[in-house]
Protein backbone atom coordinates (compact mmCIF):
# COMPACT_ATOMS: atom_id res chain seq x y z
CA UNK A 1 33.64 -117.66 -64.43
CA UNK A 2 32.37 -118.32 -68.09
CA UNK A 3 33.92 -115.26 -68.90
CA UNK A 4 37.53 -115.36 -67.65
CA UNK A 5 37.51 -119.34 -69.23
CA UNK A 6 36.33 -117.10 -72.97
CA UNK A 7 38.73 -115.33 -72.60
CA UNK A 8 41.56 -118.06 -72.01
CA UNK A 9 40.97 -120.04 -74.91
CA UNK A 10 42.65 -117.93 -76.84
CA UNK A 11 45.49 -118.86 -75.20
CA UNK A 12 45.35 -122.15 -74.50
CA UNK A 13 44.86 -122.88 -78.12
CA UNK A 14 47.34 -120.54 -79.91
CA UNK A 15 49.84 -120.36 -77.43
CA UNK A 16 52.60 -117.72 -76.86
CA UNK A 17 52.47 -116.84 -80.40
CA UNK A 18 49.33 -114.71 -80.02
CA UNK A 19 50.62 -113.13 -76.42
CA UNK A 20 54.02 -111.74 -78.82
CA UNK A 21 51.49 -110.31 -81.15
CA UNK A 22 49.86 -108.32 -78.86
CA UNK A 23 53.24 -107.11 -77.67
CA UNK A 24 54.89 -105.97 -80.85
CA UNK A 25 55.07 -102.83 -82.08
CA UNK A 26 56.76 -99.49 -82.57
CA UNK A 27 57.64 -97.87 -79.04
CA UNK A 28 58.64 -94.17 -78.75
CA UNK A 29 60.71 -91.43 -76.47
CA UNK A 30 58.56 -89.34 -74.55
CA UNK A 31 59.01 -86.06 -76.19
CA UNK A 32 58.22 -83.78 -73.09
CA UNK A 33 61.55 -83.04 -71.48
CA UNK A 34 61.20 -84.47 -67.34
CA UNK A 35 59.73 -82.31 -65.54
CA UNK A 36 61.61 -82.00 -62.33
CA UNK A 37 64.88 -82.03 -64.64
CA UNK A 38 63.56 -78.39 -66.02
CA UNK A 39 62.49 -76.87 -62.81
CA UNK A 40 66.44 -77.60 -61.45
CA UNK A 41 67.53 -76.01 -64.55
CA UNK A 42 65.27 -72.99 -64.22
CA UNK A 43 66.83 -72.38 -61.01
CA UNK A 44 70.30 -73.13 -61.75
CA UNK A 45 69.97 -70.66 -65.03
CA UNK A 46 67.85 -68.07 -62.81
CA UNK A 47 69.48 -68.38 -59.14
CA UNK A 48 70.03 -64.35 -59.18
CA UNK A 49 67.08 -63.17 -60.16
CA UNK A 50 64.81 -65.78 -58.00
CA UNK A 51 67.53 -64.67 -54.52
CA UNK A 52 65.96 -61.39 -55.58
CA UNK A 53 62.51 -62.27 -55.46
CA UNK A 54 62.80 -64.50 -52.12
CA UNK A 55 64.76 -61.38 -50.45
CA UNK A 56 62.22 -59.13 -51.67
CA UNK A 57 59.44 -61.33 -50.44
CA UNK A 58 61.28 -62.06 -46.77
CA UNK A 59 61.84 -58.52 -46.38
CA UNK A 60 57.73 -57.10 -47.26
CA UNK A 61 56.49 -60.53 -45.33
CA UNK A 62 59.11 -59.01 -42.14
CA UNK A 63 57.69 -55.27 -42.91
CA UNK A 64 53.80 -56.44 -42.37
CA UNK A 65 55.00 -58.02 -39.25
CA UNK A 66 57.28 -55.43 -37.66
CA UNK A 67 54.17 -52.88 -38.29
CA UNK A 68 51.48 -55.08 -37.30
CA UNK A 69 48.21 -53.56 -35.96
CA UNK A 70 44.74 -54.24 -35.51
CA UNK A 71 42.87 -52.23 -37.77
CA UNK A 72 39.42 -52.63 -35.09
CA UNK A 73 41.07 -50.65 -31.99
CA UNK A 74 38.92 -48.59 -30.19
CA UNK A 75 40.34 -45.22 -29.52
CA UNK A 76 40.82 -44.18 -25.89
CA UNK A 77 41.43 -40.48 -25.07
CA UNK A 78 43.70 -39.69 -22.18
CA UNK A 79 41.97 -39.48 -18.67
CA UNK A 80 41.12 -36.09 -17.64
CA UNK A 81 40.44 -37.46 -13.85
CA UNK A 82 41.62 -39.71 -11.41
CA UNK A 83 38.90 -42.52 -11.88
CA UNK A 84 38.15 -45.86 -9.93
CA UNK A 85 35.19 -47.92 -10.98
CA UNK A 86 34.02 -51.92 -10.94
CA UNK A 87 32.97 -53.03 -14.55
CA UNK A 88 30.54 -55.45 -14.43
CA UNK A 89 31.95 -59.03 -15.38
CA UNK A 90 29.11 -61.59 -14.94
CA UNK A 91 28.35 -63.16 -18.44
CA UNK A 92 24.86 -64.34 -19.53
CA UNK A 93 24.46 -67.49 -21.58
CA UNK A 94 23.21 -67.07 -24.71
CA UNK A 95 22.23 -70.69 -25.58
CA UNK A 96 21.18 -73.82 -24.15
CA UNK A 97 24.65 -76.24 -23.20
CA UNK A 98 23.59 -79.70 -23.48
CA UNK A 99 25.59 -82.85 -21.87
CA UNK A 100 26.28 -85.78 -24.25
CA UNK A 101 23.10 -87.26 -23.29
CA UNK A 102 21.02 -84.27 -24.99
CA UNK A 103 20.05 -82.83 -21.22
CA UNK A 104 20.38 -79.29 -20.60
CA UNK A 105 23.39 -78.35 -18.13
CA UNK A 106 23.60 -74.51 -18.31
CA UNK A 107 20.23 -73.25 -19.63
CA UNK A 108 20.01 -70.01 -21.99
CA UNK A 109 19.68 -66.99 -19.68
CA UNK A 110 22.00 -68.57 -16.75
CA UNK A 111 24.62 -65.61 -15.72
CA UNK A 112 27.44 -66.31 -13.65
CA UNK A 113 30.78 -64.60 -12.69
CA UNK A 114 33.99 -66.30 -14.01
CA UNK A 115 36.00 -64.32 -11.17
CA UNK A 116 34.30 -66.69 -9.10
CA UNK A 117 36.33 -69.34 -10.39
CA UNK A 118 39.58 -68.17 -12.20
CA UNK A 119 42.08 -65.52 -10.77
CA UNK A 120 43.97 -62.76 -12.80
CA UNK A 121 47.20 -63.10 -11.66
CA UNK A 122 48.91 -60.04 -13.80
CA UNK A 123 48.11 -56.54 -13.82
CA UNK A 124 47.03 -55.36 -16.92
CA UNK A 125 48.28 -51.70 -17.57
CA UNK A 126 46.76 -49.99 -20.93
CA UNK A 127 48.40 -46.76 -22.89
CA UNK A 128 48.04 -45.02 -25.91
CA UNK A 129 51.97 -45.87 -27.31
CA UNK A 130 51.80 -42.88 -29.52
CA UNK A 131 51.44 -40.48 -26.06
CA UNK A 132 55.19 -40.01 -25.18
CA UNK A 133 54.14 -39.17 -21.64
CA UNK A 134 52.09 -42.22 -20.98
CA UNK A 135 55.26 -44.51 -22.02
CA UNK A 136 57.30 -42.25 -19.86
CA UNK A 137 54.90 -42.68 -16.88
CA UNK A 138 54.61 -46.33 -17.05
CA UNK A 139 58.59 -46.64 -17.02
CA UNK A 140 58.94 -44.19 -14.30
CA UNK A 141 56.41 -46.04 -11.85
CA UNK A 142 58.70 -49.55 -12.64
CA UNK A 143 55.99 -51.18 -14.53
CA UNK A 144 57.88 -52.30 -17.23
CA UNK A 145 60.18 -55.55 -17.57
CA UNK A 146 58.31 -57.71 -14.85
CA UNK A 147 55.90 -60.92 -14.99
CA UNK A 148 53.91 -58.83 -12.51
CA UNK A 149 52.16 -56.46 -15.14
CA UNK A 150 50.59 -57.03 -18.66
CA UNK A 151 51.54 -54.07 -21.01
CA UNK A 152 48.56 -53.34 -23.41
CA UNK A 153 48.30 -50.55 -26.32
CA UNK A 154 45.52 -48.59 -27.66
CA UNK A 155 47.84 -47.05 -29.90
CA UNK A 156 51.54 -47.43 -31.44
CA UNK A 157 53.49 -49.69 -33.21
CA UNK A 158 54.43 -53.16 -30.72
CA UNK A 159 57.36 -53.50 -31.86
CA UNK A 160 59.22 -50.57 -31.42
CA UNK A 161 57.33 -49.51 -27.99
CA UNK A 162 58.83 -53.41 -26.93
CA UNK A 163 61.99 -52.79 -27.87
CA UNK A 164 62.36 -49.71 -26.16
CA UNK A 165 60.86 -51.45 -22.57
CA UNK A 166 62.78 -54.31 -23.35
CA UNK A 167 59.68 -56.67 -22.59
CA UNK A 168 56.67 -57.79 -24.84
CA UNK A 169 53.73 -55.68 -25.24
CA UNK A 170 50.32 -56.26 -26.80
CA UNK A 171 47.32 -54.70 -28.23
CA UNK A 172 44.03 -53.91 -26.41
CA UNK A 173 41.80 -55.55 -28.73
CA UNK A 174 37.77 -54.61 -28.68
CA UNK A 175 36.93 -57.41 -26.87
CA UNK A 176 39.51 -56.41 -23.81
CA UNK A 177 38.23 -52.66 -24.47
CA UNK A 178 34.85 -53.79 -23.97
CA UNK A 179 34.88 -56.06 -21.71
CA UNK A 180 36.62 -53.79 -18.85
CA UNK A 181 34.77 -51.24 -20.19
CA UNK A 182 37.70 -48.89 -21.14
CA UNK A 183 37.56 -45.21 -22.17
CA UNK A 184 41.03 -43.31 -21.14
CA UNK A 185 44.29 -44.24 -21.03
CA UNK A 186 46.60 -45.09 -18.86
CA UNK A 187 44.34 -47.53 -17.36
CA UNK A 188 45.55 -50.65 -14.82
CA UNK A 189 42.98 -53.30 -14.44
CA UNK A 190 43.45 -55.18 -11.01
CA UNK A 191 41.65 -58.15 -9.61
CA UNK A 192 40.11 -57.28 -6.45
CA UNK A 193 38.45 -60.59 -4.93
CA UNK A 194 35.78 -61.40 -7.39
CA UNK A 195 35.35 -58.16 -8.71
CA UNK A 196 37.33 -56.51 -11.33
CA UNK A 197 38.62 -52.64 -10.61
CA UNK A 198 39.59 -50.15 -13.33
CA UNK A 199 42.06 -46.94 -12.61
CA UNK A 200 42.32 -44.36 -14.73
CA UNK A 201 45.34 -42.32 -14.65
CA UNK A 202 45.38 -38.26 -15.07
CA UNK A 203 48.61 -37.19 -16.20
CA UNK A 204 47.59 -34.14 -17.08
CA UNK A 205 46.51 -33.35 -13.21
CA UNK A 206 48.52 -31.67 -10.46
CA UNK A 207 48.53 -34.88 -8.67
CA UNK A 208 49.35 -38.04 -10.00
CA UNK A 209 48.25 -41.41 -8.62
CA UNK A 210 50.31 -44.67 -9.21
């Protein structure tokens, strides 16, 4: 408080006549030109050249996306025999899970089945999209453009190999590949109760199997 009153006597005692002293004084222009002002003009005087750039940029950005693919797929060679087997789908708990009240709920160790409680309600069919004969099989046996099956590649570019069934496709990533425990292609993964069964498809036998 015996500060701020210091401070006012200045004023109360000279008056206004010290407050217009403090405020006189040469003022200036800013010299710097405004700063939104020159980025309008930079366009305005370089609208060709930066339509270039943003077409150029649009059409690489569209390129990376059109030929998309995971760089981590594991490669599956073609089945060389009509194959049925049951990967094994429990998973094993790495940790303790705690509740909110720091008490252990799932210990580390605890292995359970999640077929037990969830249901795969798609077929998931798996090809190589580079094998010609694998895209024609899968069209021939009417897997393509229905909710019923999941298409998934090895191989290929999704784009193209969706364009030409006219449905969306995807890529068998490792942690599909490993988890079904896949090999050879064409595979179709089916939900069988609580158990999970794998075909493998031979093309290359005399007797093909749907």
């Amino acid at each position: 408080m015996k500060t701020i009153i210091f401070l006012l006597l200045p004023i109360l005692f000279f008056g206004s006549d010290l407050i217009k002293k403090y405020n006189t004084g040469q003022t200036f222009e800013f010299a710097e030109n405004d700063m939104l002002l020159d980025i309008q003009n930079n366009i305005a005087n370089n609208k060709t050249d930066i339509s270039k750039k943003l077409s150029d940029y649009k059409k690489i950005a569209k390129d990376k996306v059109n030929k998309y693919k995971p760089s981590d797929l594991k490669e599956l060679t073609p089945a060389l025999k009509n194959n049925i087997f049951y990967p094994d789908m429990r998973y094993t708990n790495p940790d303790n899970i705690y509740d909110n009240n720091g008490n252990v709920i799932y210990p580390k160790g605890f292995t359970f089945n999640p077929l037990d409680y969830q249901t795969l309600h798609q077929q998931i069919i798996v090809i190589n999209g580079e094998a010609r004969d694998e895209i024609d099989w899968l069209i021939k046996n009417n897997y393509t453009d229905s909710i019923k099956y999941m298409i998934l590649l090895s191989n290929g570019n999704y784009k193209s190999i969706g364009e030409l069934l006219n449905q969306p496709v995807f890529y068998a990533i490792p942690a599909i590949t490993d988890k079904f425990k896949l090999k050879h292609t064409p595979s179709i993964i089916t939900q069988k109760g609580n158990k999970i069964e794998v075909k493998e498809i031979c093309l290359s036998c005399k007797k093909d199997t749907k």
